[in-house]
N, C-alpha and C. Protein backbone atom coordinates (compact mmCIF):
# COMPACT_ATOMS: atom_id res chain seq x y z
N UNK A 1 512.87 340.19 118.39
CA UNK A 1 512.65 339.74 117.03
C UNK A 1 512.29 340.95 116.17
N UNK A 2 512.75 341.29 114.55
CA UNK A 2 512.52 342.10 114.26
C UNK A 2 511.59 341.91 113.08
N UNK A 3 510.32 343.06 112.87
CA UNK A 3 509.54 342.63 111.77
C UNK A 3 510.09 342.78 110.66
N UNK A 4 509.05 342.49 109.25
CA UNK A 4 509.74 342.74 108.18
C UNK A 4 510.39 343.57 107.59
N UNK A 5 509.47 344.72 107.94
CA UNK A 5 509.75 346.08 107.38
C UNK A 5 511.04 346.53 108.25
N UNK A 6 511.57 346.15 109.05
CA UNK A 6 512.61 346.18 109.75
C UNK A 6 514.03 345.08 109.38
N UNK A 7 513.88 344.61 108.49
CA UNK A 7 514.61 343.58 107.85
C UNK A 7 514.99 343.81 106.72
N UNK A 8 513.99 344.45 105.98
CA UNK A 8 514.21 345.30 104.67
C UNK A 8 513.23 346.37 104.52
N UNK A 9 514.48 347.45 104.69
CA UNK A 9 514.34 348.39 104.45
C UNK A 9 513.85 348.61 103.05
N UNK A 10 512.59 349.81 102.55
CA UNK A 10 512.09 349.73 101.64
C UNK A 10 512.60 351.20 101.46
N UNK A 11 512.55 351.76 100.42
CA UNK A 11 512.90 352.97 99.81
C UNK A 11 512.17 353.41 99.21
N UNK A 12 512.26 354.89 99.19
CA UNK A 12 510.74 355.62 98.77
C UNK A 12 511.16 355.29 97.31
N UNK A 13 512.20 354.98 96.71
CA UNK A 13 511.88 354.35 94.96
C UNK A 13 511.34 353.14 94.55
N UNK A 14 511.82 352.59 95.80
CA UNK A 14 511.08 351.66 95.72
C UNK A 14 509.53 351.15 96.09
N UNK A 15 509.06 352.15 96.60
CA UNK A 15 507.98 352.39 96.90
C UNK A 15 506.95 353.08 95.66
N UNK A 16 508.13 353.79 95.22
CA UNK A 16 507.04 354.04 94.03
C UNK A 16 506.82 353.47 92.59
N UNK A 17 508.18 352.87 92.75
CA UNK A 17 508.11 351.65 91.71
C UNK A 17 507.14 350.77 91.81
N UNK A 18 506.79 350.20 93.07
CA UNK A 18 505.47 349.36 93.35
C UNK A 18 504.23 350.25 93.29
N UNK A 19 504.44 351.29 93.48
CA UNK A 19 502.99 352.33 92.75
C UNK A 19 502.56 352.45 91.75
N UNK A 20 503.58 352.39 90.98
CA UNK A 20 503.71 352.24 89.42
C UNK A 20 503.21 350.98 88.94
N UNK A 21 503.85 349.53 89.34
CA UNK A 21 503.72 348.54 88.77
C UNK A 21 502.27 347.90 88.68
N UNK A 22 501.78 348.84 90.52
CA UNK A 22 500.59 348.25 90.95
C UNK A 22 499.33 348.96 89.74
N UNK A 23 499.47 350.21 89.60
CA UNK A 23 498.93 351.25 88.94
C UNK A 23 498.84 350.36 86.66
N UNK A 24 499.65 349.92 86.94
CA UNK A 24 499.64 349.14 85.35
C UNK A 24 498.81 347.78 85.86
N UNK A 25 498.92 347.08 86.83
CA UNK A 25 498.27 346.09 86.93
C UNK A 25 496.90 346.29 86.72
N UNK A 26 496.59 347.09 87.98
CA UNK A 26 495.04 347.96 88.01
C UNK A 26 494.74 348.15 86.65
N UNK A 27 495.55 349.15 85.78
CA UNK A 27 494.97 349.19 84.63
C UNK A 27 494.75 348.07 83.75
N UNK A 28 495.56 347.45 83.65
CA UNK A 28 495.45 345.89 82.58
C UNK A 28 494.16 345.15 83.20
N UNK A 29 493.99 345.41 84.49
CA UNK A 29 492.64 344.64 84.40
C UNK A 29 491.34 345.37 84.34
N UNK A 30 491.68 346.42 84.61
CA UNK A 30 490.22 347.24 83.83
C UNK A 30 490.11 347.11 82.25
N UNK A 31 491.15 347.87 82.04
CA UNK A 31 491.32 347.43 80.14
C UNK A 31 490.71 345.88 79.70
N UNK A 32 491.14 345.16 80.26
CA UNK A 32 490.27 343.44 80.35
C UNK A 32 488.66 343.61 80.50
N UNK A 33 488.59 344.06 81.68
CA UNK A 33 487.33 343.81 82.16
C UNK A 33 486.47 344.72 80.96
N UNK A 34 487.31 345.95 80.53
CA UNK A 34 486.19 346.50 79.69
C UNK A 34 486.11 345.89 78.64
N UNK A 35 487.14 345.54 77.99
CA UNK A 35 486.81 344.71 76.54
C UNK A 35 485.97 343.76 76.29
N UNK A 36 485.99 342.63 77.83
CA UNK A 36 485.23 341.48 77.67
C UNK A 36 483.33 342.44 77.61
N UNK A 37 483.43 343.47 78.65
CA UNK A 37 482.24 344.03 78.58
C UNK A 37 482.04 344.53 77.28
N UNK A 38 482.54 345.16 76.68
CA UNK A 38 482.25 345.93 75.22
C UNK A 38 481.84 344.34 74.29
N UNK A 39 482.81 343.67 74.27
CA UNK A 39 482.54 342.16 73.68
C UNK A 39 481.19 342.20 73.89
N UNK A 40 480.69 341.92 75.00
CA UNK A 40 479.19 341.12 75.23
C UNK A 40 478.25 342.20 74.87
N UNK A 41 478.23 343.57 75.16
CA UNK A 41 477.71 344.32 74.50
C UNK A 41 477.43 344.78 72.89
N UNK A 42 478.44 344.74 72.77
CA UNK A 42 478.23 344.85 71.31
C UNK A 42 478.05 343.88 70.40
N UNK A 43 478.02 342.00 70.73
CA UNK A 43 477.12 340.65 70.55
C UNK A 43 476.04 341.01 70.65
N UNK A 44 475.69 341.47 71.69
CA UNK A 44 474.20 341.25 72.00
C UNK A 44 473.41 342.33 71.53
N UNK A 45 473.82 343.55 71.39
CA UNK A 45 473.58 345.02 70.51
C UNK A 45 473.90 344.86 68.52
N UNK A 46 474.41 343.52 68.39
CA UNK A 46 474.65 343.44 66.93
C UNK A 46 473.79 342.44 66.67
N UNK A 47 473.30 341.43 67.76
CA UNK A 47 472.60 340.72 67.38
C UNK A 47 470.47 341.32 67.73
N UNK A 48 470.96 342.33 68.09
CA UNK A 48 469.05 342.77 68.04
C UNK A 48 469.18 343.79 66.64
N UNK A 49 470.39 344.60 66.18
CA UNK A 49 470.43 345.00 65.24
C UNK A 49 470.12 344.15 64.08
N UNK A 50 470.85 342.71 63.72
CA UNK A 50 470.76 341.86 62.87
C UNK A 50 469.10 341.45 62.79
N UNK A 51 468.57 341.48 64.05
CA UNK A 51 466.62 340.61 64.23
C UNK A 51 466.17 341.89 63.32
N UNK A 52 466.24 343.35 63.47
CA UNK A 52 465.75 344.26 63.44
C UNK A 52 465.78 344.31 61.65
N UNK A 53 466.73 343.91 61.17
CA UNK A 53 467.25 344.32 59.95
C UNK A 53 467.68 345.90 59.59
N UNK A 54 468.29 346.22 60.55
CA UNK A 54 469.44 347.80 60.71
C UNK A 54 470.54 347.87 60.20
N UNK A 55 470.90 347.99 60.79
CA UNK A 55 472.04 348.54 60.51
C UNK A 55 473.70 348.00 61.27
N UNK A 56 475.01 348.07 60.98
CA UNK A 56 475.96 347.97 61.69
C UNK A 56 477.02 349.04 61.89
N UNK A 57 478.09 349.59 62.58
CA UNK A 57 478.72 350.50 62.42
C UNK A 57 480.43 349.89 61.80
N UNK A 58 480.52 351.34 60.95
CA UNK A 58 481.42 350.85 60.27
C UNK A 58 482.23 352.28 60.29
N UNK A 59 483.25 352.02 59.26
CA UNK A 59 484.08 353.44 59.29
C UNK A 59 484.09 354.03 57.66
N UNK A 60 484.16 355.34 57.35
CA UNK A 60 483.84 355.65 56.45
C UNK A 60 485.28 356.23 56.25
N UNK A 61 486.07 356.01 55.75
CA UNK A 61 487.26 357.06 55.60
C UNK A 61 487.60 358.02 53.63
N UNK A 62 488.18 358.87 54.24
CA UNK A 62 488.30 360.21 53.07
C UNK A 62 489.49 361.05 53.34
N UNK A 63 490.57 360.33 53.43
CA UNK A 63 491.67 361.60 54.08
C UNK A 63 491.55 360.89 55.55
N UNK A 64 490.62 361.31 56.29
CA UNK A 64 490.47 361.03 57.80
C UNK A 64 489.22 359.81 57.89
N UNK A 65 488.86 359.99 59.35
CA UNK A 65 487.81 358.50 59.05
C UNK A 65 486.88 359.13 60.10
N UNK A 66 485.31 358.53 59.96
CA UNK A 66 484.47 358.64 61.19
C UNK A 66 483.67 357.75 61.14
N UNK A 67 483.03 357.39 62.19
CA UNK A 67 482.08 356.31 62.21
C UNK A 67 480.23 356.36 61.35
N UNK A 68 480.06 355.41 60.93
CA UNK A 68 479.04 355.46 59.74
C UNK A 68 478.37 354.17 60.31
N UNK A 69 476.57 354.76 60.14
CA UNK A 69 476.06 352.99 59.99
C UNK A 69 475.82 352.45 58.39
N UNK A 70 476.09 350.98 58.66
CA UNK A 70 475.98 350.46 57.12
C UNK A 70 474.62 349.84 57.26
N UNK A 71 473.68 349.78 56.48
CA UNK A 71 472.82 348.64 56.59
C UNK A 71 473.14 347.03 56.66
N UNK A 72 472.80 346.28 56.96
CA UNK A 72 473.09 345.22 57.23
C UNK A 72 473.37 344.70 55.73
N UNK A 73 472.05 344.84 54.42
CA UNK A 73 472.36 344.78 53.20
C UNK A 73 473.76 345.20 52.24
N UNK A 74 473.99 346.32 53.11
CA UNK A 74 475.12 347.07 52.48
C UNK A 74 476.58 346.12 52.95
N UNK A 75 476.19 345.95 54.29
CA UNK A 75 477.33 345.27 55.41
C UNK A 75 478.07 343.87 54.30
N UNK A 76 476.55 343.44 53.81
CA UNK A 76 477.06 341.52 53.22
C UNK A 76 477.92 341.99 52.21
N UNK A 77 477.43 343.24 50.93
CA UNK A 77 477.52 343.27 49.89
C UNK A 77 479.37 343.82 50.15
N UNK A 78 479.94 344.42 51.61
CA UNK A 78 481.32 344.46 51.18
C UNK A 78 481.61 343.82 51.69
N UNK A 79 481.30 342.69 52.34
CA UNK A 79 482.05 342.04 53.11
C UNK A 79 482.18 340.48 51.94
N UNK A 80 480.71 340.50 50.83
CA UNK A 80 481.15 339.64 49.54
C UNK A 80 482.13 340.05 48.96
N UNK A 81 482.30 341.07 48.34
CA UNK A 81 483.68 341.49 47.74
C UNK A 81 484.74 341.34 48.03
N UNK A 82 485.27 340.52 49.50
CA UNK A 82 486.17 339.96 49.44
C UNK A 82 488.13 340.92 49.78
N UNK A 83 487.31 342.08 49.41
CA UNK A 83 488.80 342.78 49.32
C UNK A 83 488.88 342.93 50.98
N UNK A 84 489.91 342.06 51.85
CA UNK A 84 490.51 342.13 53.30
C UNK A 84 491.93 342.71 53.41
N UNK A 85 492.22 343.74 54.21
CA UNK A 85 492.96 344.46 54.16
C UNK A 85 494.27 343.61 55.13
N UNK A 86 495.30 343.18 54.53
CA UNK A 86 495.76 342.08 55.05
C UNK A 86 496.55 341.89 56.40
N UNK A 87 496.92 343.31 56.13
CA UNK A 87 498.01 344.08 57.90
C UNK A 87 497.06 343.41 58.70
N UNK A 88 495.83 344.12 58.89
CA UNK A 88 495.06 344.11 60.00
C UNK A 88 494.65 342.56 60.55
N UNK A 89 494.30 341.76 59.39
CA UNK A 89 493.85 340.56 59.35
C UNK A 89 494.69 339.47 59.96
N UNK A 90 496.01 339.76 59.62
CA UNK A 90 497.31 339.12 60.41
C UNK A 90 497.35 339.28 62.02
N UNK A 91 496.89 340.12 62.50
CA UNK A 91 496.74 341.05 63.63
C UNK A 91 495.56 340.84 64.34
N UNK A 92 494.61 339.49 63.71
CA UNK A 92 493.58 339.37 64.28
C UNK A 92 492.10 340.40 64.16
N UNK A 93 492.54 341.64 63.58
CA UNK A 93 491.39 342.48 62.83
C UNK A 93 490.87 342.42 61.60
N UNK A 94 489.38 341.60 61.90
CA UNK A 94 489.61 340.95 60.05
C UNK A 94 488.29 342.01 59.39
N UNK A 95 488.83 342.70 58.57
CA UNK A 95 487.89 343.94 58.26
C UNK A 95 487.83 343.47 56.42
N UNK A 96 487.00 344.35 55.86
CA UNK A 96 486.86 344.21 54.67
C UNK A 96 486.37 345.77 54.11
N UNK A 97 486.51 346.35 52.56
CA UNK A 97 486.98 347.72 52.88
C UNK A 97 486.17 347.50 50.91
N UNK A 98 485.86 348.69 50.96
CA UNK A 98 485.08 348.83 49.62
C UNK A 98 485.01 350.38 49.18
N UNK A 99 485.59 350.19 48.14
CA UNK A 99 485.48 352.34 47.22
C UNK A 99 484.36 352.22 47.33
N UNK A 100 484.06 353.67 47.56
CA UNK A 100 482.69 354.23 47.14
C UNK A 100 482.31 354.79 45.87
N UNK A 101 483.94 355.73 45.72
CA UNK A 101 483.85 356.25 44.67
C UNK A 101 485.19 356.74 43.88
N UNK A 102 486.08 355.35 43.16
CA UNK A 102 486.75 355.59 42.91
C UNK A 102 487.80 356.55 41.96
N UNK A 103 488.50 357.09 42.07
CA UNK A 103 489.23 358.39 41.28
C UNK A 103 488.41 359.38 41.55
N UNK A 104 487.88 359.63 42.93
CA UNK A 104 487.65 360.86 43.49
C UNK A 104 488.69 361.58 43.81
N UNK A 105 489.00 361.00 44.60
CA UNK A 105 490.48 361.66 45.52
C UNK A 105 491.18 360.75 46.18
N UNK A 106 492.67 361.36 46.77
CA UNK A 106 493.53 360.20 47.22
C UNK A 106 492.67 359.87 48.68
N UNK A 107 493.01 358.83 49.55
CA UNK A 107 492.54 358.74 50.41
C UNK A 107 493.88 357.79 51.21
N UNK A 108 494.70 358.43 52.01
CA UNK A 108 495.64 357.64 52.29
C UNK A 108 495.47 356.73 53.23
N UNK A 109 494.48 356.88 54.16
CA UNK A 109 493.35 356.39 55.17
C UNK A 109 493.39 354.64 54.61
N UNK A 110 492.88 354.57 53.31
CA UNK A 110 492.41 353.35 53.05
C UNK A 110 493.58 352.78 52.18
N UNK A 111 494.68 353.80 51.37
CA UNK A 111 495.49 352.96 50.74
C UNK A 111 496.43 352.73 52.32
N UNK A 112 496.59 352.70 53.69
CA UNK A 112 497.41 352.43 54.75
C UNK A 112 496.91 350.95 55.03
N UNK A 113 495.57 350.78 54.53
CA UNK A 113 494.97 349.81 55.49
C UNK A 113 495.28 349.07 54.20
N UNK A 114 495.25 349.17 53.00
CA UNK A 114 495.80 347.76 51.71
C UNK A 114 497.01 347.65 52.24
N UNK A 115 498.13 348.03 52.98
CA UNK A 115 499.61 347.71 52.44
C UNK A 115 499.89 346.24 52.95
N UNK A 116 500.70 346.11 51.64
CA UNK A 116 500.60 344.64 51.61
C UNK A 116 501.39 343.97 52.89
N UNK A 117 501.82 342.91 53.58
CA UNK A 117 502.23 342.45 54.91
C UNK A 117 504.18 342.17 54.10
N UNK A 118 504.17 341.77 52.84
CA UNK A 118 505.52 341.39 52.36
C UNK A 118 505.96 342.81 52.20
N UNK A 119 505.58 343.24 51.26
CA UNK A 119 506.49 344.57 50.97
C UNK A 119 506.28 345.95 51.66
N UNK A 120 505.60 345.67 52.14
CA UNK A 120 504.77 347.84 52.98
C UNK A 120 504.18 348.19 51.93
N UNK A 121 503.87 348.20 50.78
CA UNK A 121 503.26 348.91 49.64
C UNK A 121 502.04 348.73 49.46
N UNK A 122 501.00 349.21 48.99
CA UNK A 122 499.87 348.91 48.98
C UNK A 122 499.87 348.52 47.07
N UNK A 123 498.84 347.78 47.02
CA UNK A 123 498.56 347.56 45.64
C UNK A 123 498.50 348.76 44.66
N UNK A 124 498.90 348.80 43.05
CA UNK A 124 498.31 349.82 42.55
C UNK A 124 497.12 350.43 42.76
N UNK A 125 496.61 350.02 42.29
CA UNK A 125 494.89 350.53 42.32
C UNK A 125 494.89 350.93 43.76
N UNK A 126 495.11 350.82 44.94
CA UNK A 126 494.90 351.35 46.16
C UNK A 126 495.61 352.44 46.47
N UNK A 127 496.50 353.04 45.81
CA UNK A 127 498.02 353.62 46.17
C UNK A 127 497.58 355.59 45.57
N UNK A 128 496.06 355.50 44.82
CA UNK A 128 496.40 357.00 44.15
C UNK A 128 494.41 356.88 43.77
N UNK A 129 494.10 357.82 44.02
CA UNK A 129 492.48 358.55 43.44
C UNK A 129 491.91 356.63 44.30
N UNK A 130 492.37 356.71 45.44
CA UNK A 130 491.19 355.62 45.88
C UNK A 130 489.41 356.07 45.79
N UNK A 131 489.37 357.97 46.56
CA UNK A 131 488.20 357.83 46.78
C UNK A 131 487.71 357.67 48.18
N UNK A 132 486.77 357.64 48.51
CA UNK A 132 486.18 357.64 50.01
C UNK A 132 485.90 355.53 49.82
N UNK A 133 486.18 355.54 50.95
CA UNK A 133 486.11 353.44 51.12
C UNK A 133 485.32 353.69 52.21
N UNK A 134 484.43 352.73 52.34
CA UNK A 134 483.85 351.97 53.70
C UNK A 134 484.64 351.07 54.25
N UNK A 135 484.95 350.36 55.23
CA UNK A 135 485.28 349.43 56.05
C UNK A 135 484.32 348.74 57.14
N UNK A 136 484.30 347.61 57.69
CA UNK A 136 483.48 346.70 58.01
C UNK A 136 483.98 345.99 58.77
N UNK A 137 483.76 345.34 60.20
CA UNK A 137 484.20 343.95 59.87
C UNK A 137 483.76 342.79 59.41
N UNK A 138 484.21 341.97 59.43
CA UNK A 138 483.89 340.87 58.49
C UNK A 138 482.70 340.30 59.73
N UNK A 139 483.27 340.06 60.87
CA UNK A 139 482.26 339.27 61.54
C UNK A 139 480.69 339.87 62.05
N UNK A 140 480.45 341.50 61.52
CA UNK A 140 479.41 342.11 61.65
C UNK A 140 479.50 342.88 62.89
N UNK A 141 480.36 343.02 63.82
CA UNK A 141 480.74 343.29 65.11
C UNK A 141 481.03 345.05 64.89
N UNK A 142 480.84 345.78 65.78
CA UNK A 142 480.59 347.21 65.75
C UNK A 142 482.75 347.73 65.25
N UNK A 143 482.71 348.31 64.30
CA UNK A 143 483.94 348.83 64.06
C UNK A 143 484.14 350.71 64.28
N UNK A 144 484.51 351.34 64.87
CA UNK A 144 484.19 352.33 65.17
C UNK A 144 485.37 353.44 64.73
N UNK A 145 485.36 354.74 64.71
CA UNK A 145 486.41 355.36 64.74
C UNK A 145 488.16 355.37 65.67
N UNK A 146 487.29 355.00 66.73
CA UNK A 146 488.54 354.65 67.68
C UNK A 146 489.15 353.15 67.57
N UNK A 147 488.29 352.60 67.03
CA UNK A 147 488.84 351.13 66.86
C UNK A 147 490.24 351.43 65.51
N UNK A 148 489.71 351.74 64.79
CA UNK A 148 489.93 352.41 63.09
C UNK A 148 491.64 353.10 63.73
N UNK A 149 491.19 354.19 64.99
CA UNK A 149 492.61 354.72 65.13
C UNK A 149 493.27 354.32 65.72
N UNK A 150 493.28 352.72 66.32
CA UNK A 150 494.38 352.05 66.83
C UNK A 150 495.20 351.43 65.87
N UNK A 151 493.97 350.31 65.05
CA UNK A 151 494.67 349.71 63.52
C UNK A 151 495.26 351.09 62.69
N UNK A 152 494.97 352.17 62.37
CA UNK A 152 495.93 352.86 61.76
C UNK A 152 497.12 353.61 62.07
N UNK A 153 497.12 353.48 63.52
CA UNK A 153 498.48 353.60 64.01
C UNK A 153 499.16 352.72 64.34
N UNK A 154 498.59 351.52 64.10
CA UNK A 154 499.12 350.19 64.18
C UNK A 154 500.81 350.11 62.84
N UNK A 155 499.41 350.35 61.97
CA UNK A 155 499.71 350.44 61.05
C UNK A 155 501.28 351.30 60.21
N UNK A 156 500.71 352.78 61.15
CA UNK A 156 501.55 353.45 60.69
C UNK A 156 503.38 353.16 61.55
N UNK A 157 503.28 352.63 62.59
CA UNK A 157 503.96 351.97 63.24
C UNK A 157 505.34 350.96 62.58
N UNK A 158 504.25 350.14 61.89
CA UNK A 158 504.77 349.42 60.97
C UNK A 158 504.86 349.81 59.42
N UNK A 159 504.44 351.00 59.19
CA UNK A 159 505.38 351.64 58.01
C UNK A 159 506.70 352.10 58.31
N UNK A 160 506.96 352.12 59.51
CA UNK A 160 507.71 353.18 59.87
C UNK A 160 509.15 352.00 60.00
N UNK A 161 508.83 351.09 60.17
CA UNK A 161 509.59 349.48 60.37
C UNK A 161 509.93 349.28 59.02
N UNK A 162 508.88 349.31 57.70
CA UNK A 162 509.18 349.02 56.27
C UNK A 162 510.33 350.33 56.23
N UNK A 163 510.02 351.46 56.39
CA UNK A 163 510.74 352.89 56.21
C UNK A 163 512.24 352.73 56.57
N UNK A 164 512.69 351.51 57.49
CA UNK A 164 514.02 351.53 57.62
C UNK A 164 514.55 350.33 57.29
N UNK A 165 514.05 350.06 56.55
CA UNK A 165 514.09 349.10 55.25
C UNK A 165 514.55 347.11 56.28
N UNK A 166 513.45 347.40 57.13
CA UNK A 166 513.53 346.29 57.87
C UNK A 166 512.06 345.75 57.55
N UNK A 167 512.04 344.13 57.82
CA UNK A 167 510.44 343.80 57.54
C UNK A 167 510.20 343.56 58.90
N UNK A 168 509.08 343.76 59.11
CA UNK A 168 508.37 343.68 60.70
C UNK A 168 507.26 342.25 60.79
N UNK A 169 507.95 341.26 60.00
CA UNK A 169 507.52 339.49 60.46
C UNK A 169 507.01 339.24 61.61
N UNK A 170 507.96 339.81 62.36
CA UNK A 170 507.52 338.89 63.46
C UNK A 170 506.93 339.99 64.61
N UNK A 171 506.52 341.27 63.57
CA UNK A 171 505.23 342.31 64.30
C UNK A 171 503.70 342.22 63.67
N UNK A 172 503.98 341.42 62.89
CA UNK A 172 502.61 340.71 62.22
C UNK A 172 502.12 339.66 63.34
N UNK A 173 501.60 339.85 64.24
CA UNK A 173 501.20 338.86 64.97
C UNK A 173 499.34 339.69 66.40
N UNK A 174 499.22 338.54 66.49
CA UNK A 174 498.00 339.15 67.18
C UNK A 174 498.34 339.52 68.87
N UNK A 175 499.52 338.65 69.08
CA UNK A 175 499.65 339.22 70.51
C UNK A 175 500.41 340.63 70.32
N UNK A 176 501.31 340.87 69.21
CA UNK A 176 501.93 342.12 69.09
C UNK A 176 501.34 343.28 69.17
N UNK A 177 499.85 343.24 67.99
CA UNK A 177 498.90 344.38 67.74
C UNK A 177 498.21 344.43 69.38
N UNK A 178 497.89 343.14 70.00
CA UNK A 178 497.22 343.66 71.89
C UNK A 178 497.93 344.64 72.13
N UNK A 179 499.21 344.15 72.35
CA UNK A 179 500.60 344.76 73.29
C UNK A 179 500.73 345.74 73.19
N UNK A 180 500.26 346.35 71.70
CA UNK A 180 500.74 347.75 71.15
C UNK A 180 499.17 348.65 71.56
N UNK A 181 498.28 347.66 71.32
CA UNK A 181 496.74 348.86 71.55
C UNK A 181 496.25 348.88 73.17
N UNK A 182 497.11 347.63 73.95
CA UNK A 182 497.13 347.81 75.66
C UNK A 182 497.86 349.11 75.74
N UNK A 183 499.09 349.29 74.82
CA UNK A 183 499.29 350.48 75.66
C UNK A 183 498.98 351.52 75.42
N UNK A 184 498.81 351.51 74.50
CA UNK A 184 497.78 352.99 73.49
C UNK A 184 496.91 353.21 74.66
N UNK A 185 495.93 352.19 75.06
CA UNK A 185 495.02 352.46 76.14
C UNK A 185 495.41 353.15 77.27
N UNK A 186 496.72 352.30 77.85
CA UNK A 186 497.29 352.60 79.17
C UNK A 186 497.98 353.96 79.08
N UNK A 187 498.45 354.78 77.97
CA UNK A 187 498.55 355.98 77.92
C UNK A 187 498.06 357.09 77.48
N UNK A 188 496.67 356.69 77.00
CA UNK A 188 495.28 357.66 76.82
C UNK A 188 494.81 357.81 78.55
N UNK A 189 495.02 356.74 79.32
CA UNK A 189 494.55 357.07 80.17
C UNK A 189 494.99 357.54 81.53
N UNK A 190 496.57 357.58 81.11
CA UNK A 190 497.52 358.40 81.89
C UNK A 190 497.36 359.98 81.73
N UNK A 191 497.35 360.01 80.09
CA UNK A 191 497.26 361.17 79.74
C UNK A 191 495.99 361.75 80.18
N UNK A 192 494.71 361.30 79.92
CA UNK A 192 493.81 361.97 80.87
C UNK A 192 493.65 361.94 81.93
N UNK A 193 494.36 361.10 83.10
CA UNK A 193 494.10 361.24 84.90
C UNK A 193 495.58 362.67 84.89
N UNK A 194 495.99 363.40 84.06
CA UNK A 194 496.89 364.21 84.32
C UNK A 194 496.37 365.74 84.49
């Protein structure tokens, strides 16, 4: 009687194809496991911030972006104003974004994050001397620089879709933006085990 591996023959491509596949699995569930962890962490780290009356992290952008704490006071007062940057929001990132100081300077940072979901364009007023903006999210939850540089390459992604004069409908979606920041992950972290 002959065993399996004697029945079918396996091939070293095929062998490493299952190295590979196994190697993305592995990763998709770390990538999981960390998010749900960052999730509960940063609930439970936003909610002793909130008892404390502190602060939340947010992104400050000017040209480029870095991470900033807002006071919690500061946090309501942009997240009243109402202005939601709509790409992101479609996408399940529901942020809210406020000048600091408008007709300072351009800030393409924050006119990327207005463009509108119909046309790619961002509003006038967002498009020239925005100024340095804060950003937030809406639900008080930690928003960080690296968070900031997935949605803006999200983003820029999908300029790049308006740019060939196609609309990206049906890349407006929240499983699309995962799909696209799973792999962002899965090849930050190729790129560093290299």
């Amino acid at each position: 009687m002959q065993t399996a591996n004697q029945c079918f023959k396996v091939s070293s491509d095929q062998e490493d194809i299952r190295k590979v596949i196994d190697e993305a699995v592995s990763a998709q569930d770390s990538w999981l496991q960390m998010q749900q962890e960052a999730k509960q962490k940063s609930e439970k780290g936003l909610a002793e911030l909130k008892a404390k009356g502190a602060s939340v992290y947010g992104v400050l952008t000017n040209g480029g972006w870095k991470t900033t704490l807002v006071s919690v006071k500061e946090w309501k007062k942009i997240v009243s104003q109402n202005t939601t940057p709509l790409v992101p929001a479609k996408c399940g990132v529901h942020l809210a974004i406020r000048q600091e100081k408008p007709g300072a300077n351009d800030n393409q940072t924050a006119t990327w994050l207005m463009v509108d979901p119909a046309s790619g364009l961002a509003p006038s007023s967002w498009q020239s001397m925005v100024g340095p903006a804060t950003v937030v999210r809406v639900d008080g939850r930690p928003y960080t620089k690296d968070d900031h540089t997935v949605v803006h390459d999200w983003i820029s992604f999908l300029l790049d879709v308006w740019g060939s004069e196609k609309r990206p409908t049906g890349l407006l979606k929240v499983y699309q933006f995962q799909r696209f920041a799973y792999k962002k992950y899965v090849d930050s972290k190729l790129n560093n085990s290299v």
